[in-house]
Protein backbone atom coordinates (compact mmCIF):
# COMPACT_ATOMS: atom_id res chain seq x y z
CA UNK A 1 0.00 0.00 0.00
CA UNK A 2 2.93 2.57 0.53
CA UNK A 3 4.43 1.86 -2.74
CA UNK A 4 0.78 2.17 -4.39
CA UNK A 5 -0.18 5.70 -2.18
CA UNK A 6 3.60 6.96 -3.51
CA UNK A 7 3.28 6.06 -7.08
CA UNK A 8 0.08 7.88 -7.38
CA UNK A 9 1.54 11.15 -5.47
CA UNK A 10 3.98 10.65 -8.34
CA UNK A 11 1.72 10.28 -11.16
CA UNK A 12 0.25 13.61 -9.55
CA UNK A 13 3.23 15.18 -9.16
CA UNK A 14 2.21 18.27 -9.83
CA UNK A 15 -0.80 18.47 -7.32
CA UNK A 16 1.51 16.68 -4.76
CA UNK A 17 4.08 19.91 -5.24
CA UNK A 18 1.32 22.25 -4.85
CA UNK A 19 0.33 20.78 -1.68
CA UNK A 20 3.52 20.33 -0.09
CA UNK A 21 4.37 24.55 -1.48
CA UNK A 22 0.97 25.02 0.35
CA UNK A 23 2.09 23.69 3.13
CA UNK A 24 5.63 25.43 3.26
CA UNK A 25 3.91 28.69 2.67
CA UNK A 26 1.51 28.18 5.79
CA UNK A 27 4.87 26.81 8.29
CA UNK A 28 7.91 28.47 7.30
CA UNK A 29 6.89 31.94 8.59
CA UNK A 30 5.52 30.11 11.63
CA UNK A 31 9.32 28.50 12.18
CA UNK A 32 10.77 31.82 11.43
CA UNK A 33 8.45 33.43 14.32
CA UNK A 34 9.41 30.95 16.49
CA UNK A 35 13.10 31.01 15.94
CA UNK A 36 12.66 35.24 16.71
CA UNK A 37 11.20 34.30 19.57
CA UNK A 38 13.97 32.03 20.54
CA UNK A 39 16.27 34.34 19.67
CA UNK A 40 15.43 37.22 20.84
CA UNK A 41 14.31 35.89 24.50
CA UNK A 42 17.24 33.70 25.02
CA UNK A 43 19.64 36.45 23.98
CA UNK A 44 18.05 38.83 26.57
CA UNK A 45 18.10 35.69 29.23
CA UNK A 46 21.41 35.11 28.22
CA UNK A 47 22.82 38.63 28.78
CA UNK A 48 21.33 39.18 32.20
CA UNK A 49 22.28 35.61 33.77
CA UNK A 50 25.81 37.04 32.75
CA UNK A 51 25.14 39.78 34.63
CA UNK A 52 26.15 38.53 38.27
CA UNK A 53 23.89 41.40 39.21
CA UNK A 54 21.01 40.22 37.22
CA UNK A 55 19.29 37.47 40.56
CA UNK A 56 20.50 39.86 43.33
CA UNK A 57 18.85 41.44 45.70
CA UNK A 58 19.80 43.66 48.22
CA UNK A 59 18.23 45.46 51.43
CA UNK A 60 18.93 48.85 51.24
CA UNK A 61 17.33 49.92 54.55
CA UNK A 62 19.01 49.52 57.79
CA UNK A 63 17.41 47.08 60.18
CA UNK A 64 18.02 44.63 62.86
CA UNK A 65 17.35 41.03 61.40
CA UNK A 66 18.09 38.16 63.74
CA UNK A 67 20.14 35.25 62.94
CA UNK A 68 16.59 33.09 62.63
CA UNK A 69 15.60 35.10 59.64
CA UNK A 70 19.13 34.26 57.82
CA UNK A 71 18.32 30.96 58.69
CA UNK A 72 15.28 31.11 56.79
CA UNK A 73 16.48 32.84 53.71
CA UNK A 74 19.67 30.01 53.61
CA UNK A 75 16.53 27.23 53.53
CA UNK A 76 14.70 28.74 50.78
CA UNK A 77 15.26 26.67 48.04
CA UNK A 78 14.44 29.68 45.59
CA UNK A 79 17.69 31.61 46.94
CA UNK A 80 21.30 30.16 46.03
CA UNK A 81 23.37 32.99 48.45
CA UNK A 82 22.92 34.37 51.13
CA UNK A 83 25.51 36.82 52.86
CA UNK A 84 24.61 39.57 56.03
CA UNK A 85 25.80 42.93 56.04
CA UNK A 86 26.48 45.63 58.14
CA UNK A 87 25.58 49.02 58.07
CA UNK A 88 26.73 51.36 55.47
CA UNK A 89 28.23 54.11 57.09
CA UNK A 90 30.44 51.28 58.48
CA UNK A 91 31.40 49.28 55.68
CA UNK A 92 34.22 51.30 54.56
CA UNK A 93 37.99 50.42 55.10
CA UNK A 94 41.37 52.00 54.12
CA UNK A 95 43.93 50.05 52.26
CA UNK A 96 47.70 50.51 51.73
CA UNK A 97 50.34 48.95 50.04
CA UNK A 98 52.59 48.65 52.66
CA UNK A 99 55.53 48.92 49.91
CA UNK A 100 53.83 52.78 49.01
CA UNK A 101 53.24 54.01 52.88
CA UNK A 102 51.15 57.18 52.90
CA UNK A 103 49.52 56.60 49.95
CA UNK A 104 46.34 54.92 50.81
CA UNK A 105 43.02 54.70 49.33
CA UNK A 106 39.20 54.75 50.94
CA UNK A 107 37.20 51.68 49.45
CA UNK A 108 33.62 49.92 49.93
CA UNK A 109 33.91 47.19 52.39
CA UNK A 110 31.74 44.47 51.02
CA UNK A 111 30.56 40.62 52.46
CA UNK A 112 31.11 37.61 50.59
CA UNK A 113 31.05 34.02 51.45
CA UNK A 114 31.60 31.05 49.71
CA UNK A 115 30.10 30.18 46.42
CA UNK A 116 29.37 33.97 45.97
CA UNK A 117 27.55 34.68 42.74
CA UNK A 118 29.44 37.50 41.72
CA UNK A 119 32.80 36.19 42.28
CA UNK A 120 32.87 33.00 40.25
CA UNK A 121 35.96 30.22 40.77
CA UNK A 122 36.53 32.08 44.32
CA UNK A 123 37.55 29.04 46.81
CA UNK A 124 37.16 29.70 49.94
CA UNK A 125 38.29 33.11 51.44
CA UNK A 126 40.40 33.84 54.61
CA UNK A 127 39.75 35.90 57.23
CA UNK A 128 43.05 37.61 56.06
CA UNK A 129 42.14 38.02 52.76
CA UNK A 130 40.79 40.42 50.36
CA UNK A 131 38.93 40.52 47.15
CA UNK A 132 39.92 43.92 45.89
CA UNK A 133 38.14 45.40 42.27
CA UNK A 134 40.22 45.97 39.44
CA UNK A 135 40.23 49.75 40.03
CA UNK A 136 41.57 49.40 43.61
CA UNK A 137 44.21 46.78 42.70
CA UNK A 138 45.86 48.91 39.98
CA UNK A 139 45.91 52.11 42.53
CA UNK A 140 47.45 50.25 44.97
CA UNK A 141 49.64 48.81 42.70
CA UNK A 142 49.44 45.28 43.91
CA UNK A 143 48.74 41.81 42.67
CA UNK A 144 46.92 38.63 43.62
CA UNK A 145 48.83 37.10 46.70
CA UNK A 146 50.93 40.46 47.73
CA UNK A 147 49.77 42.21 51.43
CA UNK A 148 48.22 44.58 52.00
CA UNK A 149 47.40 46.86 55.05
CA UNK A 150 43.59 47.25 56.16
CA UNK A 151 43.12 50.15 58.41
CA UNK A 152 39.88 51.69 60.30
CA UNK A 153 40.08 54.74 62.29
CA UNK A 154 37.80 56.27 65.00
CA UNK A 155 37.90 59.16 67.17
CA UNK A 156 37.76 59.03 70.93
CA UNK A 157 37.93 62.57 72.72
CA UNK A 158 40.99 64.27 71.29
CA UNK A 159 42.59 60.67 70.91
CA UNK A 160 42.90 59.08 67.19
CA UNK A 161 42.87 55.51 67.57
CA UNK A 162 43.65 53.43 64.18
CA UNK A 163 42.61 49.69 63.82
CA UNK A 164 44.99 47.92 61.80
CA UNK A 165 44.54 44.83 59.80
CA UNK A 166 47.45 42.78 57.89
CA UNK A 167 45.62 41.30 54.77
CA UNK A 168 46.50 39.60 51.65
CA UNK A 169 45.00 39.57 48.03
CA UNK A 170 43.12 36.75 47.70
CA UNK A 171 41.51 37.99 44.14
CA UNK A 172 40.55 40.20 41.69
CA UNK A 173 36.42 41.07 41.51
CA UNK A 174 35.08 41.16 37.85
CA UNK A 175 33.95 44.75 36.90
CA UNK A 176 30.56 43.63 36.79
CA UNK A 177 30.94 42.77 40.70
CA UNK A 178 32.22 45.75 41.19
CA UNK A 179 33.10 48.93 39.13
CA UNK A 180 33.87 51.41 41.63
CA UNK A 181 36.91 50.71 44.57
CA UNK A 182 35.60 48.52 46.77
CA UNK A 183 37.03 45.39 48.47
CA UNK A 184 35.26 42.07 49.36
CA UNK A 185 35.65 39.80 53.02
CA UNK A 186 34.12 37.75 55.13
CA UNK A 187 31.60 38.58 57.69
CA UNK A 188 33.69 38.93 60.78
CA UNK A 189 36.44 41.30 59.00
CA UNK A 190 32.96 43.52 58.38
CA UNK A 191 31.50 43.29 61.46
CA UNK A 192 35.01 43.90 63.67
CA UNK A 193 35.38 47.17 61.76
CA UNK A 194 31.89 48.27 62.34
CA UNK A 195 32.50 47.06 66.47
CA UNK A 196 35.66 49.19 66.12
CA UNK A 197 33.47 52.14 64.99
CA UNK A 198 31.01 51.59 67.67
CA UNK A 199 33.66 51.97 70.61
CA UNK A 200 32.53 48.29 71.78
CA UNK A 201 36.14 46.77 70.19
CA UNK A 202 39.31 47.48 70.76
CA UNK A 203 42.41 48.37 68.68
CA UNK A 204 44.19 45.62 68.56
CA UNK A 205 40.76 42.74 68.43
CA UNK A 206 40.85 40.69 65.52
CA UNK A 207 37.82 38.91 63.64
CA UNK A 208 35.93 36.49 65.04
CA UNK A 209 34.88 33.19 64.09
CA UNK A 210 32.48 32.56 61.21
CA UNK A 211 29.98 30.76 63.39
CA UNK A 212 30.78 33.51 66.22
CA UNK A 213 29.69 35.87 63.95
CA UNK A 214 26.72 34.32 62.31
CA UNK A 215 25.24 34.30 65.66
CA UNK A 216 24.74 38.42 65.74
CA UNK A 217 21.77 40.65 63.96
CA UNK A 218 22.97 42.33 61.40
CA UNK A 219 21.76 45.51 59.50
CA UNK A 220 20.86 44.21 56.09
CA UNK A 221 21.74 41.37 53.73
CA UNK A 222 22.65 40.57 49.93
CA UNK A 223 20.99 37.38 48.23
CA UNK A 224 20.90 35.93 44.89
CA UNK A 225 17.92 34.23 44.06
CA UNK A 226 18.34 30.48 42.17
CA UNK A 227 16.65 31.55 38.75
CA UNK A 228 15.73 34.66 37.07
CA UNK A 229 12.14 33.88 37.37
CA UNK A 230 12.44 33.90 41.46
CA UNK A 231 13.54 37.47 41.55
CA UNK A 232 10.00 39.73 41.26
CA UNK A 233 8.53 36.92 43.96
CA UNK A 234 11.34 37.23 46.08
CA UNK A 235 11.71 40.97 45.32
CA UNK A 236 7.50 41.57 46.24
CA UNK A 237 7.64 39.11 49.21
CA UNK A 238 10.48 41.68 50.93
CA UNK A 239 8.48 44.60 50.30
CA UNK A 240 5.43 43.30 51.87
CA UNK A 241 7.13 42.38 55.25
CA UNK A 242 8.25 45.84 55.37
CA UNK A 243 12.71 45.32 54.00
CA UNK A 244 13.08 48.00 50.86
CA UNK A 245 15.20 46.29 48.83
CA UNK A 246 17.09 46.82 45.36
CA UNK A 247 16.95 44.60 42.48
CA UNK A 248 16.54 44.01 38.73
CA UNK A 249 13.03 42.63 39.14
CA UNK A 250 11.41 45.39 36.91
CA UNK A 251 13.74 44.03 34.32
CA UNK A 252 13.37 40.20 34.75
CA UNK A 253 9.66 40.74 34.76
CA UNK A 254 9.60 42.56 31.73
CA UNK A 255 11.65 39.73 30.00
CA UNK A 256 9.31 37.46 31.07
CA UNK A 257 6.44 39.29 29.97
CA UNK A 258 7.46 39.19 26.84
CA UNK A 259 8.10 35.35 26.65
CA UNK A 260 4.88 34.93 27.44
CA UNK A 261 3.36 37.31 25.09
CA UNK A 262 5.66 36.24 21.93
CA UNK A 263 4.31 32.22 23.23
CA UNK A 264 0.79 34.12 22.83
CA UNK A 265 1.39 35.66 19.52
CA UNK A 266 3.34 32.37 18.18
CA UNK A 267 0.22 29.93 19.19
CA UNK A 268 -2.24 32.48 17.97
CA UNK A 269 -0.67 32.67 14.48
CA UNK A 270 0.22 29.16 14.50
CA UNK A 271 -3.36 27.73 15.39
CA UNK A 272 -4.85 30.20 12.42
CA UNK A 273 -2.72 29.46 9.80
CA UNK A 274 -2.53 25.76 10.64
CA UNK A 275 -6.15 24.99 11.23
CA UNK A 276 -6.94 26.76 7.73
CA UNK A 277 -4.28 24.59 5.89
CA UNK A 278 -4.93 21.18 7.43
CA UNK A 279 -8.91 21.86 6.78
CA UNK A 280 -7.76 22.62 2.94
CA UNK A 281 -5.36 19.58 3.01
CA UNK A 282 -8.29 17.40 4.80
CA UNK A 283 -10.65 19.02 1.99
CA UNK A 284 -8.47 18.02 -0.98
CA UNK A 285 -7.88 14.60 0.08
CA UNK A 286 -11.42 14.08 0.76
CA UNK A 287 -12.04 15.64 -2.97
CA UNK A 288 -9.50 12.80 -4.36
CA UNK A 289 -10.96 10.26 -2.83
CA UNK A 290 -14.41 11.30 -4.32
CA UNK A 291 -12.60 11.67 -7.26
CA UNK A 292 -10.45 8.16 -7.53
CA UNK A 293 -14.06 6.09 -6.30
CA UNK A 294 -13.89 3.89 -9.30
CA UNK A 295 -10.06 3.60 -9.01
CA UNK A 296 -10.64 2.62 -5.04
CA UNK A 297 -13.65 0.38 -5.77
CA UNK A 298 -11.85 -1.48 -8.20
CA UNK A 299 -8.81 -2.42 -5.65
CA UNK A 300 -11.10 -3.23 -3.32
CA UNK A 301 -12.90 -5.74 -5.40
CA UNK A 302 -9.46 -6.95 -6.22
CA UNK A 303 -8.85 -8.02 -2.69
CA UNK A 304 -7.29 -4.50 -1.16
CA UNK A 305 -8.80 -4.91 2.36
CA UNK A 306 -10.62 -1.57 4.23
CA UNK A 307 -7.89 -0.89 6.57
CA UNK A 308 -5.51 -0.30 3.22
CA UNK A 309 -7.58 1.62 1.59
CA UNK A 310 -8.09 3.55 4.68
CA UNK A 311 -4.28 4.17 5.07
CA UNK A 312 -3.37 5.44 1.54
CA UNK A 313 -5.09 8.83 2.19
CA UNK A 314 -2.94 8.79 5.24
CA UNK A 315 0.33 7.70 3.48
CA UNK A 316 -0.23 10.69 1.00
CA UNK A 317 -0.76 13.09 3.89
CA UNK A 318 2.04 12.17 5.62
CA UNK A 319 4.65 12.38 2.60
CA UNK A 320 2.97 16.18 1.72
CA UNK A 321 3.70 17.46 5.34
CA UNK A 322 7.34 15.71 5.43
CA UNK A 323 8.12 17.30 1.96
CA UNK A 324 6.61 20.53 2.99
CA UNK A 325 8.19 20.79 6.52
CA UNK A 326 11.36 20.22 4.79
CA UNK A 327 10.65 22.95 2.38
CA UNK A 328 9.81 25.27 5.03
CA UNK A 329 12.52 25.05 7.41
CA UNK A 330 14.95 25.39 4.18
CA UNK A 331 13.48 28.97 3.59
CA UNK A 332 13.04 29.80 7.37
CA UNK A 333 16.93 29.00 7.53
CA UNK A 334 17.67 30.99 4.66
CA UNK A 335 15.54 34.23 6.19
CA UNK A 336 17.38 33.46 9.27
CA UNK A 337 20.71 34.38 7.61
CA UNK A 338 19.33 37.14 6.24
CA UNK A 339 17.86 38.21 9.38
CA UNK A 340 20.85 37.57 11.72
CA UNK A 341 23.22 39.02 9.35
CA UNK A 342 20.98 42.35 9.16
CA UNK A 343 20.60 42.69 13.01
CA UNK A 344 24.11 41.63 13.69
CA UNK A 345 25.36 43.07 17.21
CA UNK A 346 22.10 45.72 17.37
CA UNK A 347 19.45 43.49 19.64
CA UNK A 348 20.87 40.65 21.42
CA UNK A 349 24.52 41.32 20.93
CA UNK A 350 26.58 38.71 19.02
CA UNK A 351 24.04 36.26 19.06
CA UNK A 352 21.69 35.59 16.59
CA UNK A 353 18.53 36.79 16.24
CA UNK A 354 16.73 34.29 15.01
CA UNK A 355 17.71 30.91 16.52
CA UNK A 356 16.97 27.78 14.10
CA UNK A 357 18.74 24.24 15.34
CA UNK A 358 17.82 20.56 14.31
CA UNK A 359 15.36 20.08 17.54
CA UNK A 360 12.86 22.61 15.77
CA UNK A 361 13.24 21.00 12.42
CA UNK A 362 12.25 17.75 13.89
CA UNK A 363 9.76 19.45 15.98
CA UNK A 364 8.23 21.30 13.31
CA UNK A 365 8.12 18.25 11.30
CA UNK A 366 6.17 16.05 14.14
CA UNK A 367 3.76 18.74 14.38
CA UNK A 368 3.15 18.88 10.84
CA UNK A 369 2.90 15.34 10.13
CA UNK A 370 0.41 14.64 13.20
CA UNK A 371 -2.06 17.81 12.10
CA UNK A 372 -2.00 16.34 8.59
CA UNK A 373 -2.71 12.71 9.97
CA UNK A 374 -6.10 13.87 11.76
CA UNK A 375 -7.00 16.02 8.73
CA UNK A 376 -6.90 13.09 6.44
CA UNK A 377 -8.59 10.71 8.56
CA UNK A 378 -12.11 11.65 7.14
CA UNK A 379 -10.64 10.80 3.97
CA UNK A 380 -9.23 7.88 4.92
CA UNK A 381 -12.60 6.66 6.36
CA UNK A 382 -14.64 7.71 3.00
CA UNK A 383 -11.84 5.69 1.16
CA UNK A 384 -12.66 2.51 2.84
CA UNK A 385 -16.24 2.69 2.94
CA UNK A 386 -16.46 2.62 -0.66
CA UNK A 387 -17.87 -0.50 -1.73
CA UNK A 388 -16.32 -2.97 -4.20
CA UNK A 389 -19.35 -3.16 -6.37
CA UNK A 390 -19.16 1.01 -7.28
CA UNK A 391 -16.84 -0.53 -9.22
CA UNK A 392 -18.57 -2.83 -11.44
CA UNK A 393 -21.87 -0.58 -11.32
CA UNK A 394 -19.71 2.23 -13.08
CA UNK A 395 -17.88 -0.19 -15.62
C-alpha cells in the first residue's frame, strides 16, 4: 500500500508539489516566528544571567534582622546565596600597600562568602584576605597574593585611635561585581570594623569566628535568588514584610512578559494558519478520494482490504507534510541568515537573532505530520467505505 499511495503522489506530481508549497507557505513563517522568539528571549536571558547582578537582591534599609531570619532565607530553596551585612556608614575600610606608605586609598567594604555569585571560581576566602576590584588593585599597585594593610580609624575625645589589619589579596572582583573601589571579606572582617566604629572593640581585636559571627543581627543582607524567574517573587515578598530592597526585578519581569506574550502571539498565528491549511489539506484529500471512487472500488474488489484503503489517504498526507516541513525550514533557515546578518550586534549582541537548530526541524516536522494525519482521517474513512461493487456498477 505505501508503494501504491507513492506512485500515485507521483503520477500527480504536480498536485503533490502544490500541496507540499501550500504547506511550506503556511509553516515556514511560523518557524521563522518561532526562531525570533527564541532568539530574541534567550539572547536577553542570556545577557542578564551574565550579569552577576542580574538574581540579586539587596536590602537597602538599615534594620536589625536576627540570625533566625538568615536561617530562613539560607533554607529557601528559591535563593542560592545568602551573605549579612552591616551598616553602610560602616562598611568602609582603608587600604595601603605597605611597599607605598602614605599613599592609601578609601574603598567599599563588602561581604562575601563562599560560592558567591558575583565572584565566580573564588575558593574559599580567609579571614586575612581580600577581594579587591580591578580599580583598587591597579591604585594600589598590587597583585593577587601580595599584602596589603587594612586600616579603620575612629575618634575618641581628642585621641585618634587606628585599627589595623594585615591582609592579603586573595583575588581580583570582575567589573561587573564591582566597578567602583571597593574590596570584598568575610563577615567577621565587616562586622570587627563596624565594632571598632562603635567603641565596643578594641584596637588591637581581631575577627571572630564565622559561626561567632553568624550568631549576631545584622543591619541588612545581599541574596541571589536560584533563577531569574524567582527574583519579582522574592523581590514583592520583601516589600510586603516591610525590608526596601534593590533589584533588577522590573527588568526580569519585563523579559518574562514578553516570553509569554511572543508564546501568545506564536500559538495564535500558528493555530490560524494551521487549522486553515490542514482543513484545505483534509478538503483536498477528501475531494481525491471522491474523485479516484472507481479507481478505489476497483482495488477493493481486487482483494485490497478496508484498513488499506483507509491508510493510503494517510500515506499521501504524511509524505505532503514531510516534503513541505522540509521545504519550510529550508526557507526559514535561509531568512534566518538574512535576518541575523541584518541585526548583527544591534538586539541581542553577538548572538543571533533568530535561533533555528535541528530540535525545531524535527519538531516542526512532528507537528506537521500529526495535524495532517487527523485532517486526512475523514478521507481515509470515505476511502474505505467505498464498496467494491461502485466498481462494477460504473464499468
Amino acid at each position: 500500500m505505501l508503494r501504491l499511495a507513492l506512485a500515485d503522489l507521483w503520477h500527480e506530481r504536480v498536485l503533490f508539489l502544490c500541496s507540499a508549497l501550500g504547506c511550506a507557505a503556511v509553516l515556514a513563517p511560523l518557524i521563522v516566528l518561532f526562531g525570533l522568539r527564541q532568539g530574541v528571549v534567550a539572547g536577553l536571558r542570556a545577557e542578564l544571567l551574565e550579569d552577576p547582578r542580574a538574581r540579586e537582591i539587596v536590602s537597602v534599609v538599615n534594620r536589625t534582622l536576627e540570625p533566625a531570619l538568615f536561617e530562613r532565607l539560607a533554607a529557601d530553596p528559591r535563593i542560592a546565596f545568602v551573605v549579612p551585612r552591616t551598616r553602610a556608614l560602616s562598611a568602609t575600610i582603608v587600604l595601603e600597600n605597605p611597599e607605598r606608605q602614605g599613599n592609601g586609598i578609601r574603598v567599599e567594604l563588602l561581604p562575601t562568602a563562599q560560592d558567591d555569585p558575583v565572584l565566580p571560581g573564588l575558593s574559599v576566602l580567609d579571614q586575612d584576605e581580600l577581594v579587591l576590584s580591578a580599580t583598587a588593585l591597579q591604585r594600589l599597585g598590587l597583585s593577587v597574593g601580595d599584602r596589603v594593610m587594612a586600616s579603620v580609624a575612629r575618634s575618641r575625645g581628642r585621641e585618634r585611635e587606628v585599627l589595623t589589619l594585615p591582609m592579603r589579596v586573595g583575588g581580583v572582583a570582575p567589573l561587573a561585581a564591582a566597578a567602583r573601589d571597593a574590596a570584598f571579606a568575610t563577615v567577621p572582617v565587616l562586622l570587627l570594623a563596624e565594632d571598632f566604629l562603635d567603641g565596643t572593640a578594641p584596637a588591637d581585636a581581631r575577627p571572630a569566628s564565622e559561626a561567632e559571627a553568624r550568631r549576631r543581627p545584622f543591619a541588612g543582607f545581599r541574596l541571589h535568588a536560584a533563577r531569574l524567574e524567582d527574583v519579582p517573587a522574592l523581590d514583592r515578598e520583601f516589600r510586603l514584610a516591610g525590608i526596601e530592597v534593590a533589584s533588577r526585578a522590573e527588568a526580569v519581569a519585563g523579559l518574562l512578559r514578553l516570553d509569554r506574550n511572543l508564546a501568545l502571539l506564536f500559538v495564535a498565528i500558528a493555530g490560524a494558519g494551521g487549522a486553515g491549511y490542514l482543513v484545505s489539506l483534509g478538503v483536498g484529500l477528501w475531494a481525491q478520494v471522491e474523485r479516484k471512487r472507481r479507481d478505489l472500488a476497483l482495488l477493493s474488489l481486487l482483494g485490497l482490504k478496508r484498513r488499506a484503503l483507509l491508510a493510503m489517504p494517510l500515506i499521501q498526507a504524511a509524505a505532503v507534510a514531510l516534503a513541505g516541513a522540509a521545504l519550510a525550514f529550508g526557507i526559514a533557515a535561509a531568512v534566518a541568515t538574512v535576518l541575523n546578518r541584518a541585526f548583527a550586534g544591534t538586539v541581542t549582541g553577538d548572538r543571533p537573532v533568530c535561533l533555528l537548530n535541528a530540535f525545531m526541524a524535527a519538531g516542526a516536522a512532528g507537528v506537521t505530520l500529526a495535524g495532517a494525519l487527523v485532517a486526512s482521517l475523514l478521507a481515509g474513512l470515505r476511502a474505505a467505505a467505498v464498496a467494491p461493487a461502485e466498481g462494477l456498477a460504473e464499468g
